[in-house]
N, C-alpha and C. Protein backbone atom coordinates (compact mmCIF):
# COMPACT_ATOMS: atom_id res chain seq x y z
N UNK A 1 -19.73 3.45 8.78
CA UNK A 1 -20.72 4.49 8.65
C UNK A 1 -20.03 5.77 8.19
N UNK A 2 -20.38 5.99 6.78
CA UNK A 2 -19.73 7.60 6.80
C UNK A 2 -20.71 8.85 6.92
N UNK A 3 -19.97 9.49 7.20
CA UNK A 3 -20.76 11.01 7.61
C UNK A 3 -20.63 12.30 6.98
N UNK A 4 -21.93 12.16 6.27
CA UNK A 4 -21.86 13.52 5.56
C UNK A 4 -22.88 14.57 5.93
N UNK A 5 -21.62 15.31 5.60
CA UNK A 5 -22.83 16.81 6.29
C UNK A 5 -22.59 18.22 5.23
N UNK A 6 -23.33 18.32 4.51
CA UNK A 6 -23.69 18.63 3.11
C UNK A 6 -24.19 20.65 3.59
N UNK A 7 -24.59 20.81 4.43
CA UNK A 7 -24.69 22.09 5.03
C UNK A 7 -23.33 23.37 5.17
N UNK A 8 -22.44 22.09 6.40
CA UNK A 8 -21.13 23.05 6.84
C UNK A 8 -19.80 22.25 5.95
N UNK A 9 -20.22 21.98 4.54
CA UNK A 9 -19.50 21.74 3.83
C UNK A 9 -18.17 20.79 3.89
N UNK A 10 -18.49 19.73 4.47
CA UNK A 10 -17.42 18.58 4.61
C UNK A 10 -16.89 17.88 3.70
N UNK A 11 -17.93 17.50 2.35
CA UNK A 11 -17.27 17.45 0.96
C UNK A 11 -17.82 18.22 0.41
N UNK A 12 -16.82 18.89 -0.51
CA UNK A 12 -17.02 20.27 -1.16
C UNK A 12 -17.42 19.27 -2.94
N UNK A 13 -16.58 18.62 -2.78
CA UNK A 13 -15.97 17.95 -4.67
C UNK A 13 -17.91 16.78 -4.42
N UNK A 14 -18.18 17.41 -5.63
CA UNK A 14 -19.74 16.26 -5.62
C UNK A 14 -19.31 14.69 -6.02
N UNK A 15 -17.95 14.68 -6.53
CA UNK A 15 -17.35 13.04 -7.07
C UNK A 15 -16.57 12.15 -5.93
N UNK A 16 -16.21 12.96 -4.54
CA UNK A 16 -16.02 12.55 -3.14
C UNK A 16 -17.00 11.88 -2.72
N UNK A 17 -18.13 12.58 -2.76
CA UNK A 17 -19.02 11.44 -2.46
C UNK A 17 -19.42 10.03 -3.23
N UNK A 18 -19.24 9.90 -4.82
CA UNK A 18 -19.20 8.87 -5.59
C UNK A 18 -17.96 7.40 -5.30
N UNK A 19 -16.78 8.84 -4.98
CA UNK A 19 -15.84 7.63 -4.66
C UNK A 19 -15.55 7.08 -3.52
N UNK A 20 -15.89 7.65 -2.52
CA UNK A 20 -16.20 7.08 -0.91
C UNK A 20 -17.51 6.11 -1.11
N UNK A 21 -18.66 6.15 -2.22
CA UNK A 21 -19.21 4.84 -1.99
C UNK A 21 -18.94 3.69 -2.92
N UNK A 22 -18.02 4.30 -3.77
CA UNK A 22 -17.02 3.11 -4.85
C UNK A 22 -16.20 2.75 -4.49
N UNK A 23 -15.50 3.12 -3.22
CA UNK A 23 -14.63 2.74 -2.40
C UNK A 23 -15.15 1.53 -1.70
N UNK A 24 -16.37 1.82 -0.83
CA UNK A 24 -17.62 1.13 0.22
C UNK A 24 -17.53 -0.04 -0.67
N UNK A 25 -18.34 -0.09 -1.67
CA UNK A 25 -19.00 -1.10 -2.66
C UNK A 25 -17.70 -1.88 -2.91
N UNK A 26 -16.57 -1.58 -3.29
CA UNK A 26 -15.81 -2.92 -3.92
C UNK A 26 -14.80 -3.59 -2.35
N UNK A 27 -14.53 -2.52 -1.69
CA UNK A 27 -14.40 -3.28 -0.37
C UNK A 27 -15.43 -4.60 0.29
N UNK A 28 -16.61 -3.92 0.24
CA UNK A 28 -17.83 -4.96 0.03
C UNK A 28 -18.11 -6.15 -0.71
N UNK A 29 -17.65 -5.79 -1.91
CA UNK A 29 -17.26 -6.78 -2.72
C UNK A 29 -16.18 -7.78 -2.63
N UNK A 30 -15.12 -7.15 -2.43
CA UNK A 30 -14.17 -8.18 -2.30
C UNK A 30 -14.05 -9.45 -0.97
N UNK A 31 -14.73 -8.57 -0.01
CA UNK A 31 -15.40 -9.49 1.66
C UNK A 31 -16.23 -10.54 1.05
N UNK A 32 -17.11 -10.22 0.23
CA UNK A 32 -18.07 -10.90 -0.12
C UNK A 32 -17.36 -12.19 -0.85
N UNK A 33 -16.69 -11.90 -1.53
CA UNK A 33 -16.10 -13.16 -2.70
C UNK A 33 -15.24 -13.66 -1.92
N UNK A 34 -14.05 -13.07 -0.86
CA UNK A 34 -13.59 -14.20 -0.07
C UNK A 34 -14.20 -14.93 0.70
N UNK A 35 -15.87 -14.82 1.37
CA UNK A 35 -16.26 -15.33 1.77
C UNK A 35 -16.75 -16.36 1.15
N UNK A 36 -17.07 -16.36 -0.04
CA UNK A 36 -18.02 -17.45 -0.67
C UNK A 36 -16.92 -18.27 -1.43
N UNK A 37 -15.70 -17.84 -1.55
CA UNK A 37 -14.83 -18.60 -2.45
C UNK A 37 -13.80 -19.61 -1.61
N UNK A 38 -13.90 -19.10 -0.58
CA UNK A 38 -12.74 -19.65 0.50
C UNK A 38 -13.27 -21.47 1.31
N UNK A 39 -14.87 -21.55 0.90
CA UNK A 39 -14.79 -22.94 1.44
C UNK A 39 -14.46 -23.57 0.05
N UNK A 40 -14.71 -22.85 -0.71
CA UNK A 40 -14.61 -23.76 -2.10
C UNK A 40 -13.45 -24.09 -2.41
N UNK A 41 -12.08 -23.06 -2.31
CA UNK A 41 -10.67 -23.04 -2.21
C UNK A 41 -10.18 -24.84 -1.01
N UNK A 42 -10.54 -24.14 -0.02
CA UNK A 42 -10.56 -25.44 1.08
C UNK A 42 -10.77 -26.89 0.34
N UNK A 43 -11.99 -27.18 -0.14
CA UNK A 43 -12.74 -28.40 -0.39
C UNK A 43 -12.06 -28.92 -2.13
N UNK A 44 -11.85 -27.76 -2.61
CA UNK A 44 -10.89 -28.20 -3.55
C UNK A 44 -9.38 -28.35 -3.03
N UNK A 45 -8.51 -27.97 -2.16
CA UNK A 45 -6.89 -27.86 -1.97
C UNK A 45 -6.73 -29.17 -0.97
N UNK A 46 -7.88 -28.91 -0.03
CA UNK A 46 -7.93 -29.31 1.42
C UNK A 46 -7.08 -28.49 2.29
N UNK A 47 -6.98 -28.58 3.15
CA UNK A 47 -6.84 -27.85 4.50
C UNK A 47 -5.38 -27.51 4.46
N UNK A 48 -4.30 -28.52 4.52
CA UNK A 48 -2.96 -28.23 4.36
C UNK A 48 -2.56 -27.54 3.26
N UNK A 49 -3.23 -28.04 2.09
CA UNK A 49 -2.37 -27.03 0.92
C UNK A 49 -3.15 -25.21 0.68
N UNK A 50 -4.22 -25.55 1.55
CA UNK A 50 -4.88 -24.19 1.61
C UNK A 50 -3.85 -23.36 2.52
N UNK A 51 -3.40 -23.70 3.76
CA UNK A 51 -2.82 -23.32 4.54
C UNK A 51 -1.47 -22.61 3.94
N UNK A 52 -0.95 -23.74 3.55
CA UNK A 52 0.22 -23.39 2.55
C UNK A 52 0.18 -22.50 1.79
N UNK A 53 -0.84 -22.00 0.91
CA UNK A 53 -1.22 -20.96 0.18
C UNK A 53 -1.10 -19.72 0.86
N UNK A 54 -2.34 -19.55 1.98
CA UNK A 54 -2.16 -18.63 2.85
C UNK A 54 -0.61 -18.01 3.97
N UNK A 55 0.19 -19.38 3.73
CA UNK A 55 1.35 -18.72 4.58
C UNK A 55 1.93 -18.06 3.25
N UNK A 56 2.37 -18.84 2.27
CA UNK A 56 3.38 -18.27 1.39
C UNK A 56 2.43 -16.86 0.82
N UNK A 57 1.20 -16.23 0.91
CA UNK A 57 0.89 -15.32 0.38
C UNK A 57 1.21 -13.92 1.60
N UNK A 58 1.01 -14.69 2.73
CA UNK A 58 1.77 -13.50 3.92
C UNK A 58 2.80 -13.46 3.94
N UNK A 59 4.05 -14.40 3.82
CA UNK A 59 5.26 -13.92 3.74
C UNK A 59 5.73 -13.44 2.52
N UNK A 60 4.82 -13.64 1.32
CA UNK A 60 5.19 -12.72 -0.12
C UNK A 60 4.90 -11.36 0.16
N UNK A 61 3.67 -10.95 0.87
CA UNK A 61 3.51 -9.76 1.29
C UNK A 61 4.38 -9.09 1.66
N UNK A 62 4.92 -9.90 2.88
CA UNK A 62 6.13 -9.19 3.96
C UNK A 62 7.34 -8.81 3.25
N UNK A 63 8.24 -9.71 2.28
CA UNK A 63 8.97 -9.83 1.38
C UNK A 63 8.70 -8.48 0.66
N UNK A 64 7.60 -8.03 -0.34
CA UNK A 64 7.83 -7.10 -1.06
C UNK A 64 7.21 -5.85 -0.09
N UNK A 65 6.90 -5.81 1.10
CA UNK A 65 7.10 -4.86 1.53
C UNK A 65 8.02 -4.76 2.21
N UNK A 66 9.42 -5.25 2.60
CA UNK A 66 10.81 -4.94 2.87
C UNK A 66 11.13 -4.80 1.95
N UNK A 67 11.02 -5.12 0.49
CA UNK A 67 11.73 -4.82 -0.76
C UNK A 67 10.99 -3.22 -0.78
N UNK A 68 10.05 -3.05 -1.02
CA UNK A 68 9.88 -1.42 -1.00
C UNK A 68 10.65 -0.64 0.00
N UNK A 69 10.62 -1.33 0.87
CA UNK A 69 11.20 -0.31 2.01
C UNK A 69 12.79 -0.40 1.80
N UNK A 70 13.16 -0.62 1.16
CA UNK A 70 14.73 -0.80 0.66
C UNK A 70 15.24 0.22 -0.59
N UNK A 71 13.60 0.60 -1.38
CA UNK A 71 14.15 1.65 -2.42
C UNK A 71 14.01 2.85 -1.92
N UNK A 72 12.85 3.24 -0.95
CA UNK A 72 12.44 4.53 0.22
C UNK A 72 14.29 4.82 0.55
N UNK A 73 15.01 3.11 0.83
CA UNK A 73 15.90 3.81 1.79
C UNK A 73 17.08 4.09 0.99
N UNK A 74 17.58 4.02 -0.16
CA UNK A 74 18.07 3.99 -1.34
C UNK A 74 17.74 5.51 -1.34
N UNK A 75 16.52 6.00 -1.67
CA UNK A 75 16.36 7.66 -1.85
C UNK A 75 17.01 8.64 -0.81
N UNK A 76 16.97 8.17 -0.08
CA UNK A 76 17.18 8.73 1.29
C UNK A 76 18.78 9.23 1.45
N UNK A 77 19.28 7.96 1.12
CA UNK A 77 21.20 7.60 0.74
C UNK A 77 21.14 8.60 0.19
N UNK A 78 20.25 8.20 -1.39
CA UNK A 78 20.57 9.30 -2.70
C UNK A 78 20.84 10.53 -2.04
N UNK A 79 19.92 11.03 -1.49
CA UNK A 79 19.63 12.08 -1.18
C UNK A 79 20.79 12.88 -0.27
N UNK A 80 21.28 12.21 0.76
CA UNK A 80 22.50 12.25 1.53
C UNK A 80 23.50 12.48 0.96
N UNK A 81 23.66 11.45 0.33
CA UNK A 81 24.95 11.73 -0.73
C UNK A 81 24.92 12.91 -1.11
N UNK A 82 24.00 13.44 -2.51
CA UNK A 82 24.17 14.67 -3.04
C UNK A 82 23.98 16.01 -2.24
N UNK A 83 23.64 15.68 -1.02
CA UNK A 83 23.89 16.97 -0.32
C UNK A 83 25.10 16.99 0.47
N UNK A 84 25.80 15.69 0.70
CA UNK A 84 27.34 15.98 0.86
C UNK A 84 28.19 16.60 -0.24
N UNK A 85 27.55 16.29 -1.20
CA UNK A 85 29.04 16.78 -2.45
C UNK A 85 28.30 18.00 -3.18
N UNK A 86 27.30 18.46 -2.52
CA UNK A 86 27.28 19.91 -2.36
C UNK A 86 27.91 20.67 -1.61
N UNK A 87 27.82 20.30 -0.65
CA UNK A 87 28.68 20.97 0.32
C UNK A 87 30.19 20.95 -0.03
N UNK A 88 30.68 20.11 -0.24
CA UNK A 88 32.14 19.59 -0.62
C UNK A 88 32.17 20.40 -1.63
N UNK A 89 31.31 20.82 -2.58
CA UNK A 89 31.56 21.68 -4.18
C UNK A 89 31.56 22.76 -3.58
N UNK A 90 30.71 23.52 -1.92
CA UNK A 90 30.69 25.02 -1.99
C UNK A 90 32.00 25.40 -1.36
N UNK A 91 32.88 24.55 -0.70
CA UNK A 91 34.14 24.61 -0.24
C UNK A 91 35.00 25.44 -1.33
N UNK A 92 35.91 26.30 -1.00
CA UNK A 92 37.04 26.91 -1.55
C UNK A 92 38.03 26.29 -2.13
N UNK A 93 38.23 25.05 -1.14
CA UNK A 93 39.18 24.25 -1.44
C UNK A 93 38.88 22.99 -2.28
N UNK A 94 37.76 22.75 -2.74
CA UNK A 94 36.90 22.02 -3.70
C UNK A 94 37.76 21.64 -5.20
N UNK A 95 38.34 20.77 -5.61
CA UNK A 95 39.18 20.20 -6.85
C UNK A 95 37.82 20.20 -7.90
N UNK A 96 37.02 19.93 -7.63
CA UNK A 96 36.11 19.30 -8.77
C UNK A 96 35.38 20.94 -9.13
């Protein structure tokens, strides 16, 4: 249920409201088609290779979201790093 209140100005942007129900609608949509597609998936795979589908699509999930979380932590390094060899450059005694 969303809540709009158009008086004390809760969405200001008139296209907030378009995309909070284009948001609604394809969420809706997409419930809808796994529902109607998923006995059909079943009755064509059968039960085990459906299953199979569904595990290897959660652990692909999991997989590339530890792979994202590996370049987050890569920036982070980055980031570390070059503020060590800043510091190291504001030194007096600094070669480089």
């Amino acid at each position: 249920m969303v809540l709009i209140i158009r008086n004390q100005g809760l969405f200001m942007c008139p296209r907030q409201n378009g995309n909070i129900f284009s948001n609604l609608a394809g969420g809706a949509w997409v419930a809808a088609l796994t529902l109607a597609i998923t006995p059909i998936q079943i009755n064509l795979l059968g039960v085990e290779a459906f299953g199979l589908i569904v595990k290897w699509g959660i652990e692909g999930a999991a997989v590339a979201y530890m792979g994202l979380g590996y370049f987050t932590l890569g920036a982070a390094v980055r980031s570390d790093i070059t503020r060590i060899i800043q510091r190291i450059m504001q030194r007096e005694e600094a070669i480089l």
